[in-house]
PDB file of N, CA and C in Angstrom:
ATOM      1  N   UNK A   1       6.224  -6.822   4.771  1.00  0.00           N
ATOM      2  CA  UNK A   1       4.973  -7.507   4.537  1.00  0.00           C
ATOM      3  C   UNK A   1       4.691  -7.517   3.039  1.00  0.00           C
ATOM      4  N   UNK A   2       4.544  -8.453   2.577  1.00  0.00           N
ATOM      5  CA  UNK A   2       3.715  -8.767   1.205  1.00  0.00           C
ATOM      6  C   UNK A   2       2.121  -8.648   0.870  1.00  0.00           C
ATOM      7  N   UNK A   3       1.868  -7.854   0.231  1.00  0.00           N
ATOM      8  CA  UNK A   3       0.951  -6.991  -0.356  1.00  0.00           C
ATOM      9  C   UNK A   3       0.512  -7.656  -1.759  1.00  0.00           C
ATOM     10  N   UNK A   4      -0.299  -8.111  -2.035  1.00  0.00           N
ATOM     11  CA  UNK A   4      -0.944  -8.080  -3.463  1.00  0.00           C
ATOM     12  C   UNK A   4      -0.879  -6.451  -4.521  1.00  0.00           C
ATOM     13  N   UNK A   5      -0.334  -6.650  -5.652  1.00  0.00           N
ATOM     14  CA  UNK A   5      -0.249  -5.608  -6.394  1.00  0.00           C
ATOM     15  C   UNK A   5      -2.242  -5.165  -6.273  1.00  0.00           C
ATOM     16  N   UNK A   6      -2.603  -5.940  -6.509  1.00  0.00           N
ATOM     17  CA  UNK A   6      -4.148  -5.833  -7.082  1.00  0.00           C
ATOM     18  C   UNK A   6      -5.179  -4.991  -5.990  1.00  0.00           C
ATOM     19  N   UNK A   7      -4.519  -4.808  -4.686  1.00  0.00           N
ATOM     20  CA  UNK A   7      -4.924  -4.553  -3.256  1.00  0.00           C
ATOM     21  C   UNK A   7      -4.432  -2.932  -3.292  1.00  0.00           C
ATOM     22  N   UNK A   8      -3.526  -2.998  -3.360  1.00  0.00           N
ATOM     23  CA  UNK A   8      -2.535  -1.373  -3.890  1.00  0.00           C
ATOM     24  C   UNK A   8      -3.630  -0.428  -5.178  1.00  0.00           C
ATOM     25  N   UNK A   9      -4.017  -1.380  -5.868  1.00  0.00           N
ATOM     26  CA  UNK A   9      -4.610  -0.691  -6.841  1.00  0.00           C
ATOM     27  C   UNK A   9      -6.119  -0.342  -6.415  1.00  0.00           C
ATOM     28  N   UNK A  10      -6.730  -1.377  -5.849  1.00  0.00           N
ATOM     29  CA  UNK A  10      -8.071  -0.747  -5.567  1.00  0.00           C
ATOM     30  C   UNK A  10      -7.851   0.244  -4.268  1.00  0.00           C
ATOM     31  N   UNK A  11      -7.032   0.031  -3.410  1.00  0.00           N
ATOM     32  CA  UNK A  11      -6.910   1.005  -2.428  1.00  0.00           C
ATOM     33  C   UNK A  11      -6.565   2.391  -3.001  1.00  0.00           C
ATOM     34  N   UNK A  12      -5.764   2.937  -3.769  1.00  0.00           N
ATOM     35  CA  UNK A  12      -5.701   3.729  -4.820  1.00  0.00           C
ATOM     36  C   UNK A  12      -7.279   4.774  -5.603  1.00  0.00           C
ATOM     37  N   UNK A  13      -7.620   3.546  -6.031  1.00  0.00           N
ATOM     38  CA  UNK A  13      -8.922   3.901  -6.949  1.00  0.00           C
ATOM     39  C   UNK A  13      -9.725   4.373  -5.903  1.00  0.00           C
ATOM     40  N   UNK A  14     -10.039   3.643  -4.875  1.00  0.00           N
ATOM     41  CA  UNK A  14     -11.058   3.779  -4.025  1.00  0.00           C
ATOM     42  C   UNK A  14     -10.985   5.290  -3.046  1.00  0.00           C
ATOM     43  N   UNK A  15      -9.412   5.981  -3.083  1.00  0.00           N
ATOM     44  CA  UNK A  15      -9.073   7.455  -2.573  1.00  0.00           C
ATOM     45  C   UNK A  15      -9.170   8.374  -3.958  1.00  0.00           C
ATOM     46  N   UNK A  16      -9.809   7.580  -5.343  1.00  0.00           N
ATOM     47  CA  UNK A  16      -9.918   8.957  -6.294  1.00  0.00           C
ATOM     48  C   UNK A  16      -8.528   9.102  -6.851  1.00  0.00           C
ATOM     49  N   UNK A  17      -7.524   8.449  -6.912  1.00  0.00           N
ATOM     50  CA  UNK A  17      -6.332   8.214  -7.200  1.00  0.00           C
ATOM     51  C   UNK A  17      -6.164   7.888  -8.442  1.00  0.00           C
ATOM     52  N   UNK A  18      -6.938   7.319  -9.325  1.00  0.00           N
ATOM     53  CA  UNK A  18      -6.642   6.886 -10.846  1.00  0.00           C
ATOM     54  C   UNK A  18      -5.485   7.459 -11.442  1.00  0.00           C
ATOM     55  N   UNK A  19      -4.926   7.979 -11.696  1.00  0.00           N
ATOM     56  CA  UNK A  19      -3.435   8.377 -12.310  1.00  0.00           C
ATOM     57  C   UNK A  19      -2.270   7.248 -11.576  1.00  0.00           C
ATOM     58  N   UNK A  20      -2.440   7.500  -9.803  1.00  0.00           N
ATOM     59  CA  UNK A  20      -1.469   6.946  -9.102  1.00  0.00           C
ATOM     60  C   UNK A  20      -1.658   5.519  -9.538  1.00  0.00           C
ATOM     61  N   UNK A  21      -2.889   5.411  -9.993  1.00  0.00           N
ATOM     62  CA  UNK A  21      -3.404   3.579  -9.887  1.00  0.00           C
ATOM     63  C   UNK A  21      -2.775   2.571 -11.209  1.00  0.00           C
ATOM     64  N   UNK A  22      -2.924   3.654 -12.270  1.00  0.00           N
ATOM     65  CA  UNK A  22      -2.516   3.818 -13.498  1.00  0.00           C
ATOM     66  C   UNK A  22      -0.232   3.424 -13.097  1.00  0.00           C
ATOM     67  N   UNK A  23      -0.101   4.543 -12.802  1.00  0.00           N
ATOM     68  CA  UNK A  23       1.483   4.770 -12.373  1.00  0.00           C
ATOM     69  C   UNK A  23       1.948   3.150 -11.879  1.00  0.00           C
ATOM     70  N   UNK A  24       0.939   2.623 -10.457  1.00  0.00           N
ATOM     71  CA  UNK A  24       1.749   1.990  -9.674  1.00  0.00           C
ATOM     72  C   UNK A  24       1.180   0.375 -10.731  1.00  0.00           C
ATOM     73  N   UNK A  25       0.394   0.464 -11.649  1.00  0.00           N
ATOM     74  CA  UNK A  25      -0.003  -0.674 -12.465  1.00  0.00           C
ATOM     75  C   UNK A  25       1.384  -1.047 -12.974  1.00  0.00           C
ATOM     76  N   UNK A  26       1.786   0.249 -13.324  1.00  0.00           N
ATOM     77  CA  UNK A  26       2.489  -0.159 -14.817  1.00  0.00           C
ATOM     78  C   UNK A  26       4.341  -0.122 -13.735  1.00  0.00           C
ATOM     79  N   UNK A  27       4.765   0.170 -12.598  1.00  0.00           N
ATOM     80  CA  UNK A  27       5.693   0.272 -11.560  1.00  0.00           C
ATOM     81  C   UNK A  27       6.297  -0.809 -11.102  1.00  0.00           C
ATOM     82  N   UNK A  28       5.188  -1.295 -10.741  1.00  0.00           N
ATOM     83  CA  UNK A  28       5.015  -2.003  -9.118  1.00  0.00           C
ATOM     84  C   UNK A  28       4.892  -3.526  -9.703  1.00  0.00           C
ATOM     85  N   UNK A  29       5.632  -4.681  -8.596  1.00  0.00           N
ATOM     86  CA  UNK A  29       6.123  -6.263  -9.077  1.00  0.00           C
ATOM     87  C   UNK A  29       4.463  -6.557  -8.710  1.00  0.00           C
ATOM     88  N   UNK A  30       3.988  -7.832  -9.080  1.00  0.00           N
ATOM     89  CA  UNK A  30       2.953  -8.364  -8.886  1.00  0.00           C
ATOM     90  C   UNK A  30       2.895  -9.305  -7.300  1.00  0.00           C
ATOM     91  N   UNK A  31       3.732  -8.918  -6.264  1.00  0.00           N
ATOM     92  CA  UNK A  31       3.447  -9.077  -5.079  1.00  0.00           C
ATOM     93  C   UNK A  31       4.621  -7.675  -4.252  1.00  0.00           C
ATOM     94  N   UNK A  32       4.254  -6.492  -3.951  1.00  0.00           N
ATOM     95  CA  UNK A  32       4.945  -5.304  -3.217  1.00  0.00           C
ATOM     96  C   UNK A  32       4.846  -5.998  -1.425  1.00  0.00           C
ATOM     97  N   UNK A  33       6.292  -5.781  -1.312  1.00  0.00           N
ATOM     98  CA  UNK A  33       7.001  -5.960  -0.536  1.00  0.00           C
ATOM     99  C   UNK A  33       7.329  -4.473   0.380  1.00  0.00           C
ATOM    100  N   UNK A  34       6.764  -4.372   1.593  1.00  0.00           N
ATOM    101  CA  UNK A  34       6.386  -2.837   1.988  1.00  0.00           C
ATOM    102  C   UNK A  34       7.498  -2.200   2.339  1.00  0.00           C
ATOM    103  N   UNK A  35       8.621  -3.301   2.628  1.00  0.00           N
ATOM    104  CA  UNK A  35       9.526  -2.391   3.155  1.00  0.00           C
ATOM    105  C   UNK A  35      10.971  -2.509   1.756  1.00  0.00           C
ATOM    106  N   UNK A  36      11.195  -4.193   1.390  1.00  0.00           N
ATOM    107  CA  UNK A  36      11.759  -2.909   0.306  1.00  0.00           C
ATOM    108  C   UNK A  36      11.050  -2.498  -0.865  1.00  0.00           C
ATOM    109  N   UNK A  37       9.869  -1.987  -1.421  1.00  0.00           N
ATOM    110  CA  UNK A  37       9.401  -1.092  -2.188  1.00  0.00           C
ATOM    111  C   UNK A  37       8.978   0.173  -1.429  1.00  0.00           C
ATOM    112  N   UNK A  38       9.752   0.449  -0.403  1.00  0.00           N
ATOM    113  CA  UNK A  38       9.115   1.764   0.487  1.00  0.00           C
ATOM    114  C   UNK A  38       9.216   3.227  -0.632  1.00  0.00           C
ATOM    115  N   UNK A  39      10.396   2.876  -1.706  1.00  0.00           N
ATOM    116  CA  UNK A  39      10.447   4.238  -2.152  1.00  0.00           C
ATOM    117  C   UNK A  39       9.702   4.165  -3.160  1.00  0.00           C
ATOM    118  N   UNK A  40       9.032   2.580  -3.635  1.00  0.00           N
ATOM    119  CA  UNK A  40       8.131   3.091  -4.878  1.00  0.00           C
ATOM    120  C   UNK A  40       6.800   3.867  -4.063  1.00  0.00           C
ATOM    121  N   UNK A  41       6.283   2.910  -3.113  1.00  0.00           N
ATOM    122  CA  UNK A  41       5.178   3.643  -2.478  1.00  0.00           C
ATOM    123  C   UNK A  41       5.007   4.714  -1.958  1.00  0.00           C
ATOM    124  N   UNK A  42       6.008   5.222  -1.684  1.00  0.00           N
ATOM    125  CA  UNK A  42       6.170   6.749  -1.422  1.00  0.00           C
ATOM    126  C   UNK A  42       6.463   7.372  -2.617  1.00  0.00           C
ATOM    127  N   UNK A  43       7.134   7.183  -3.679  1.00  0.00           N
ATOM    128  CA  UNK A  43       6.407   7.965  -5.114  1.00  0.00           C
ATOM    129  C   UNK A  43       5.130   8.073  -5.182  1.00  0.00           C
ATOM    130  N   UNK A  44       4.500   7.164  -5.247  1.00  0.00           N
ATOM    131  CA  UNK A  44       3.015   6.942  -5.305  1.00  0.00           C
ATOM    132  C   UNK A  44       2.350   7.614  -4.184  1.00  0.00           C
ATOM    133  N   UNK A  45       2.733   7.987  -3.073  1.00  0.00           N
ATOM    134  CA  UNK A  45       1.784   8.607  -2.168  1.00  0.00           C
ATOM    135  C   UNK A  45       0.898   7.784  -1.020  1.00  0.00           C
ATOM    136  N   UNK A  46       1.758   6.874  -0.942  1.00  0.00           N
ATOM    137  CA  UNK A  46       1.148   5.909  -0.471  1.00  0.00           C
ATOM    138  C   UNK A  46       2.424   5.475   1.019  1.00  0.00           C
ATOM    139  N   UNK A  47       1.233   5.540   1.897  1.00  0.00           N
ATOM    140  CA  UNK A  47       1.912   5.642   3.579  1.00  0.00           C
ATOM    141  C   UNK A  47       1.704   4.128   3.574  1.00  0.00           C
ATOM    142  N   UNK A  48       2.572   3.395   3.852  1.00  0.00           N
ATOM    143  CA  UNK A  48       2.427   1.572   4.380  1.00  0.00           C
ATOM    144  C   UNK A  48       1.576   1.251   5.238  1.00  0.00           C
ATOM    145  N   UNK A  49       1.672   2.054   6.610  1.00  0.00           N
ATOM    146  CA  UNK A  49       1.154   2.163   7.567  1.00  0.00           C
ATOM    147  C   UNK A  49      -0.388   2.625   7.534  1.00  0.00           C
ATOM    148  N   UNK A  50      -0.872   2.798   6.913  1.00  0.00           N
ATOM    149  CA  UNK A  50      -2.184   3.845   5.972  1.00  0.00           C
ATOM    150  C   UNK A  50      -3.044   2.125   4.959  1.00  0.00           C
ATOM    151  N   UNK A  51      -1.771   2.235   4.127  1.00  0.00           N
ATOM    152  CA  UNK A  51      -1.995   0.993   3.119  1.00  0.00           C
ATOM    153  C   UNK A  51      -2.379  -0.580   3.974  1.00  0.00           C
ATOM    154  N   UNK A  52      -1.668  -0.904   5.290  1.00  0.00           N
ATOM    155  CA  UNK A  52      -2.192  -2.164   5.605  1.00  0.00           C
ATOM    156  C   UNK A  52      -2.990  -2.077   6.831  1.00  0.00           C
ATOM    157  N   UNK A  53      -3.728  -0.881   7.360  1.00  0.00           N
ATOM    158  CA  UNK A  53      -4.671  -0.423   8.024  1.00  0.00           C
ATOM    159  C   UNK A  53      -6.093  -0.849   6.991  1.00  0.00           C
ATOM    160  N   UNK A  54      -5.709  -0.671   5.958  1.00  0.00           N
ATOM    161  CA  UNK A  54      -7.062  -0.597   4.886  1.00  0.00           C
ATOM    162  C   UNK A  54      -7.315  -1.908   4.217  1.00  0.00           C
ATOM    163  N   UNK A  55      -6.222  -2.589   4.442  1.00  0.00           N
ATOM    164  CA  UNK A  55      -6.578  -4.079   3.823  1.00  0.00           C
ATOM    165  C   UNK A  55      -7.863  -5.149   4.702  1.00  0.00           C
ATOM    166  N   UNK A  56      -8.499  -5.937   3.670  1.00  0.00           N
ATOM    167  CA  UNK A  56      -9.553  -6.812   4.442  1.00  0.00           C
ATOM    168  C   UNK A  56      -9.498  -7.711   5.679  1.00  0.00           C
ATOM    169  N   UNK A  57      -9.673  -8.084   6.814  1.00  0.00           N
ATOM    170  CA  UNK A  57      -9.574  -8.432   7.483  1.00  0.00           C
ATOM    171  C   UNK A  57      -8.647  -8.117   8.706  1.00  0.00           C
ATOM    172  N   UNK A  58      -8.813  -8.488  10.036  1.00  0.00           N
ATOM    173  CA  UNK A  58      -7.936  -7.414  10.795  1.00  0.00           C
ATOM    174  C   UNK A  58      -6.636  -7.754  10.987  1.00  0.00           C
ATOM    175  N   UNK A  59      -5.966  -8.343  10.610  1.00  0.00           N
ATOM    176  CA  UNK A  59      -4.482  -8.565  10.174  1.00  0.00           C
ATOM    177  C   UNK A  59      -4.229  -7.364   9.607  1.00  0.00           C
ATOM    178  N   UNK A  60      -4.940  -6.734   8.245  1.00  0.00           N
ATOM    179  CA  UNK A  60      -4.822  -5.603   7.780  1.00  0.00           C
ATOM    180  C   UNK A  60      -4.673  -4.373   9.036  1.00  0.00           C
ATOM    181  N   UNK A  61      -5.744  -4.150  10.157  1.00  0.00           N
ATOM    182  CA  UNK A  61      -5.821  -3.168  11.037  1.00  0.00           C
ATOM    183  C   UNK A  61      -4.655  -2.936  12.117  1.00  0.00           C
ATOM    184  N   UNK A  62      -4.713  -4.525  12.639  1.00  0.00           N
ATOM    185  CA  UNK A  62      -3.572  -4.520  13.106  1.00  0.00           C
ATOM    186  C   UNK A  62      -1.971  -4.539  13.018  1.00  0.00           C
ATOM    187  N   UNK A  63      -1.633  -4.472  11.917  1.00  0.00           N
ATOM    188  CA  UNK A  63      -0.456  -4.675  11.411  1.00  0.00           C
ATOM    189  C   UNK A  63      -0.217  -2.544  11.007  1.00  0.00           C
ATOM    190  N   UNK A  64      -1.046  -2.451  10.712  1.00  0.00           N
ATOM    191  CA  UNK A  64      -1.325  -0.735  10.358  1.00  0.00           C
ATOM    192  C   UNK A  64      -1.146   0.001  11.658  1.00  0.00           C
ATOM    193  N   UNK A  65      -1.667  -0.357  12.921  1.00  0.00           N
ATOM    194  CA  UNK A  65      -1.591  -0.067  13.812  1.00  0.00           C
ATOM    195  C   UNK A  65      -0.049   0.439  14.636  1.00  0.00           C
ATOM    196  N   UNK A  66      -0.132  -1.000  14.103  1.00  0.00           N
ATOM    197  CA  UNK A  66       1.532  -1.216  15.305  1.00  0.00           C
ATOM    198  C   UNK A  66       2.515  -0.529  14.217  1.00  0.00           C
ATOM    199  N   UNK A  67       2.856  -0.671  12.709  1.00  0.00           N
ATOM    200  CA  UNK A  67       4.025  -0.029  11.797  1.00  0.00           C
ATOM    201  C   UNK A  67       3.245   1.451  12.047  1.00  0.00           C
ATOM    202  N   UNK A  68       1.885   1.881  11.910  1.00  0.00           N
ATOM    203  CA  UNK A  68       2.166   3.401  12.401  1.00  0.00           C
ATOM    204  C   UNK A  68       2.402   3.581  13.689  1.00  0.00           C
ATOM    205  N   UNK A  69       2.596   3.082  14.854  1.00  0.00           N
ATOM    206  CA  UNK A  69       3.057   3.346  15.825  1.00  0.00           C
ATOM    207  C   UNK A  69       4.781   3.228  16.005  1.00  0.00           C
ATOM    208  N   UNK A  70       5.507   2.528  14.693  1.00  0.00           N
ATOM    209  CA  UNK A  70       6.891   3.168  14.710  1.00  0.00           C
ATOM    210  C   UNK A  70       7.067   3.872  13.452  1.00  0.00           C
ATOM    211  N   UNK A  71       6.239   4.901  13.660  1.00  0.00           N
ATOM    212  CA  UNK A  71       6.341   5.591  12.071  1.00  0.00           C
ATOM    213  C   UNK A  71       6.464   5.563  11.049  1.00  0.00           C
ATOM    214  N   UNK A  72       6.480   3.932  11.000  1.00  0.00           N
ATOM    215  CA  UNK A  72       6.168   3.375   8.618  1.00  0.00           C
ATOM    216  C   UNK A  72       5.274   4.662   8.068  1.00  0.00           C
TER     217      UNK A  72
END
């Protein structure tokens, strides 16, 4: 799934994360790709499954749902 860099970052900021937010600014392509950037986001601390649970609208919930239900 394709992710907005800019979505990564406020999700970040918004857990008190500023360093990570800082890190994945200066990291991360200007559209993250969840599965292959799995190992940047896991530098960063950042669960996929976690990350598109939290995005706006329920595409975000549901898509979080079902990849944490095969363990993303």
């Amino acid at each position: 799934m394709q992710i907005d860099k800019n979505q990564i970052l406020e999700f970040l900021r918004s857990q008190g994360n500023n360093d990570k937010a800082s890190q994945a600014e200066s990291e991360l392509p200007d559209q993250v790709d969840t599965e292959q950037h799995a190992g940047l986001l896991s530098n960063l601390g950042i669960n996929p499954a976690e990350l598109l649970g939290k995005l706006p609208g329920g595409i975000g919930n549901h898509l979080g749902d079902k990849l944490g239900g095969l363990g993303l």
